[in-house]
C-alpha atoms as a PDB file:
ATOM      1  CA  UNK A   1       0.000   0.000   0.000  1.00  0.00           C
ATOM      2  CA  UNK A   2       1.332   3.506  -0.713  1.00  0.00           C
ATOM      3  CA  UNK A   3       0.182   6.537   0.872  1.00  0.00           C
ATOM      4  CA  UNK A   4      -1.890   7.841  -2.245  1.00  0.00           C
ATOM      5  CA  UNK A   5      -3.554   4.450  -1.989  1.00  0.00           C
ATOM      6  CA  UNK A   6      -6.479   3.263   0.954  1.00  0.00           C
ATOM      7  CA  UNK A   7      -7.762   0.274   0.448  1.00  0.00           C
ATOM      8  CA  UNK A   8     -10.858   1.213   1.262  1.00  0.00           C
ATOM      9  CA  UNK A   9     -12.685  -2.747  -0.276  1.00  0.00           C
ATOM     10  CA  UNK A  10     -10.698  -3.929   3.283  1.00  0.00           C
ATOM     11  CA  UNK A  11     -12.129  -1.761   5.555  1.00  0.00           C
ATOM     12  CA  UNK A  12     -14.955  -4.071   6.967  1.00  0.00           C
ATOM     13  CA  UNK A  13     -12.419  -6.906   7.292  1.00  0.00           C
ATOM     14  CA  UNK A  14      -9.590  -4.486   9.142  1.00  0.00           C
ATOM     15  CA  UNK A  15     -12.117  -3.852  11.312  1.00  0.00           C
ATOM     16  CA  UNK A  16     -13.167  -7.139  11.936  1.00  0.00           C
ATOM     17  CA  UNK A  17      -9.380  -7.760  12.691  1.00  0.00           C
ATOM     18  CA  UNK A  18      -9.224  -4.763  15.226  1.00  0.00           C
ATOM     19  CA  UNK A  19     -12.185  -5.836  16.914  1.00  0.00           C
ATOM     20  CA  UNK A  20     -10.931  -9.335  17.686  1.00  0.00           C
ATOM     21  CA  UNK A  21      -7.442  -8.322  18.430  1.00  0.00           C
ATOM     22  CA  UNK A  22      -9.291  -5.920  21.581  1.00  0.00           C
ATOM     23  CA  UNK A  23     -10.901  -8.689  22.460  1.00  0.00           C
ATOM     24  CA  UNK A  24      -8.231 -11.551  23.095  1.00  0.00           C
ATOM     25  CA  UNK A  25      -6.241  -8.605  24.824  1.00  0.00           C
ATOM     26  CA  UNK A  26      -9.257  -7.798  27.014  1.00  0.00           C
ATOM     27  CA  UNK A  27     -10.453 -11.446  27.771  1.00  0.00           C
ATOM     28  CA  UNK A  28      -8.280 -11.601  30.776  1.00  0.00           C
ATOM     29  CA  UNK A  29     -10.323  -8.980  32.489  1.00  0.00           C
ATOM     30  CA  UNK A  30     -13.924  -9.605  31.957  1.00  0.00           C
ATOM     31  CA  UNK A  31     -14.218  -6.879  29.980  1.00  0.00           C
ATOM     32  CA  UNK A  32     -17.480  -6.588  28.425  1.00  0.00           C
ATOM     33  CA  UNK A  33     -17.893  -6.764  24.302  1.00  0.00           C
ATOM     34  CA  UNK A  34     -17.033  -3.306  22.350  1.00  0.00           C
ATOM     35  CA  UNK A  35     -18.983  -1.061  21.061  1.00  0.00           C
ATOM     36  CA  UNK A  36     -17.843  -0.077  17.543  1.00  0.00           C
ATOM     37  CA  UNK A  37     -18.479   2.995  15.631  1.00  0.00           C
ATOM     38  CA  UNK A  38     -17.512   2.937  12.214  1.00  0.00           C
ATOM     39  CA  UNK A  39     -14.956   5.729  10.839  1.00  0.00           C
ATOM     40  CA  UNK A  40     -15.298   7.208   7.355  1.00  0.00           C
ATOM     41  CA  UNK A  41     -13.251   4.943   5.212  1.00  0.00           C
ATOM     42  CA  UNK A  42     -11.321   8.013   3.887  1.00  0.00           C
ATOM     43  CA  UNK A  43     -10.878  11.457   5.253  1.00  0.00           C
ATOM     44  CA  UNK A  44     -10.469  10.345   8.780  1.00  0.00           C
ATOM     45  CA  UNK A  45      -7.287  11.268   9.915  1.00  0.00           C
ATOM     46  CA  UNK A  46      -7.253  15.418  11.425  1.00  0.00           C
ATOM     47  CA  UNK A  47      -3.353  15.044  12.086  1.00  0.00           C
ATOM     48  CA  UNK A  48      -0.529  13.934   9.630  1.00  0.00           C
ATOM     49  CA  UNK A  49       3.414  14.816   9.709  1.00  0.00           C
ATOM     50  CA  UNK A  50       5.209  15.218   6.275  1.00  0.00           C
ATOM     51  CA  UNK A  51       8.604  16.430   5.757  1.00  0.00           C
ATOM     52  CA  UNK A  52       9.178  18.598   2.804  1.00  0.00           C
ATOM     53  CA  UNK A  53      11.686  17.670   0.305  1.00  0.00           C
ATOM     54  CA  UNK A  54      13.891  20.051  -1.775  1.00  0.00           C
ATOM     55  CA  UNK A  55      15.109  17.927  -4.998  1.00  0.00           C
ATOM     56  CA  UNK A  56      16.684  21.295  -7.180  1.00  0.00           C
ATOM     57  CA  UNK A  57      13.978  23.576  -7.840  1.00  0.00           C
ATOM     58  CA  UNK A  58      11.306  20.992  -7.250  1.00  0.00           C
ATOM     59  CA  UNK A  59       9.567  21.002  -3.377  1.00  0.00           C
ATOM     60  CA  UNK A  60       6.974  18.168  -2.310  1.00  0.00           C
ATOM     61  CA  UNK A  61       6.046  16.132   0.472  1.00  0.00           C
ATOM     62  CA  UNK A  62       7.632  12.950   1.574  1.00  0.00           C
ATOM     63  CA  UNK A  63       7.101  10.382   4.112  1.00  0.00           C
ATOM     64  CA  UNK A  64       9.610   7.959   5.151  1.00  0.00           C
ATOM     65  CA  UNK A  65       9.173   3.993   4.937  1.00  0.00           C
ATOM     66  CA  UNK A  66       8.679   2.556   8.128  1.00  0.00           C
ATOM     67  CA  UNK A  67      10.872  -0.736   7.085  1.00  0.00           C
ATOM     68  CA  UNK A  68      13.277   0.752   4.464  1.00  0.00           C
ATOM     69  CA  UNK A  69      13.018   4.246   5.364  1.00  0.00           C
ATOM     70  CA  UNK A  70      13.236   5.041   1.649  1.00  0.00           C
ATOM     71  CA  UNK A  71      11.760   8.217   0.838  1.00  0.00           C
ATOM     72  CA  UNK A  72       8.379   7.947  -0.700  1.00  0.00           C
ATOM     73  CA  UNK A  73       6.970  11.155  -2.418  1.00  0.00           C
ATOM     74  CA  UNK A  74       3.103  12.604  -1.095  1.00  0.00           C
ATOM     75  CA  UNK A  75       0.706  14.704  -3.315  1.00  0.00           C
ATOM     76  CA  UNK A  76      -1.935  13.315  -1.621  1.00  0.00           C
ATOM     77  CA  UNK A  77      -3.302  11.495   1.195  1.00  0.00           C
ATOM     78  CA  UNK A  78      -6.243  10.347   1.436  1.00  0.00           C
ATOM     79  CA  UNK A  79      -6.075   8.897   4.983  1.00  0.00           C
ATOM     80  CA  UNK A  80      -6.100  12.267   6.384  1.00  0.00           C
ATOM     81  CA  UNK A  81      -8.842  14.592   5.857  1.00  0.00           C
ATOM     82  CA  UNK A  82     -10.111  16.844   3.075  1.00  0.00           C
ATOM     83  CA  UNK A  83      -9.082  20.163   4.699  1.00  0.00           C
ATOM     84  CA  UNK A  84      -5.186  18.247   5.141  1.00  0.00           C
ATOM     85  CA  UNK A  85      -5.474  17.028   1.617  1.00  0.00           C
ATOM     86  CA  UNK A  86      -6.269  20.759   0.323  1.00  0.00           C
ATOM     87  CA  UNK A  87      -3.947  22.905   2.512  1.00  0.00           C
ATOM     88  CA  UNK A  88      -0.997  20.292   1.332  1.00  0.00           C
ATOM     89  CA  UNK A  89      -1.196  21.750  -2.070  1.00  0.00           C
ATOM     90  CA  UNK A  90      -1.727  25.561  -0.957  1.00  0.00           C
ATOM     91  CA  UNK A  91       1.241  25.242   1.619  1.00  0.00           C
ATOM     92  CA  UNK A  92       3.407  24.202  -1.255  1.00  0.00           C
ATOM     93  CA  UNK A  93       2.079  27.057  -3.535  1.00  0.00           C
ATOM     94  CA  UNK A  94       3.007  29.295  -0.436  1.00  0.00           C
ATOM     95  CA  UNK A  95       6.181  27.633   0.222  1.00  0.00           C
ATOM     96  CA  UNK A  96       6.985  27.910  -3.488  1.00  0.00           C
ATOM     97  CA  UNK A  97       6.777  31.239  -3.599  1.00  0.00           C
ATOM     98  CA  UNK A  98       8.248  32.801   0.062  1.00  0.00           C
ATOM     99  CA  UNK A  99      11.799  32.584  -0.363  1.00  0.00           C
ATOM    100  CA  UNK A 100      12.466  32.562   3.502  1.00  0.00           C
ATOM    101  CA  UNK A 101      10.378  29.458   3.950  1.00  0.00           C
ATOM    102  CA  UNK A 102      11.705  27.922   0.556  1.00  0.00           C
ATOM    103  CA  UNK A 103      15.013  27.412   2.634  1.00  0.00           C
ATOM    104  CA  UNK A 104      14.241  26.912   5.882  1.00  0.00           C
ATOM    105  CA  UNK A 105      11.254  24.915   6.348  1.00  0.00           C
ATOM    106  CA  UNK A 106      11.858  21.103   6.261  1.00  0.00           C
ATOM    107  CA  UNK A 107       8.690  19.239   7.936  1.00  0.00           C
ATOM    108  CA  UNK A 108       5.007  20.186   8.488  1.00  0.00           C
ATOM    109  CA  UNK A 109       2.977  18.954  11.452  1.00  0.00           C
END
């Protein structure tokens, strides 16, 4: 999976896995059975941390690989929500054109 791509047809099943996993850690404590409330299958996220890259006179997002740590390049994300996903391309635009920030600004929270 990359970051520009949810699988949103596994949702009900990751879920499903969540659920159980709760559940075996809770069984030792009599803990009664969850209550789940479904998220949005996109758009849920209202935090995400994205370092910008400066490759010449080109300036995007990355994210790092959590095994490889390779670099992988963001122009969207559709994990996080809308209002993320829209200011990521206007903060660029701003970035872009603010040569101060252009220089000095290396990660976004």
């Amino acid at each position: 999976m990359t970051p520009e791509h949810l699988p949103t047809e596994q949702y009900e099943a990751q879920l499903a896995e969540k659920v159980v996993r709760l559940q075996t850690m809770m069984a030792p404590f009599a803990a009664p059975v969850p209550e789940v409330f479904r998220s949005p299958v996109s758009h849920y996220r209202m935090r995400a941390e994205f370092r910008l890259w400066h490759d010449g006179d080109d300036l995007y997002h990355i994210i790092f690989d959590q095994q490889t740590r390779s670099r992988i390049r963001v122009d969207s994300f559709p994990a996080a929500s809308a209002l993320i996903n829209q200011l990521m391309t206007a903060m660029l635009e701003g970035v872009r054109n603010n040569p101060v920030l252009r220089q000095k600004l290396f990660q976004i929270d």
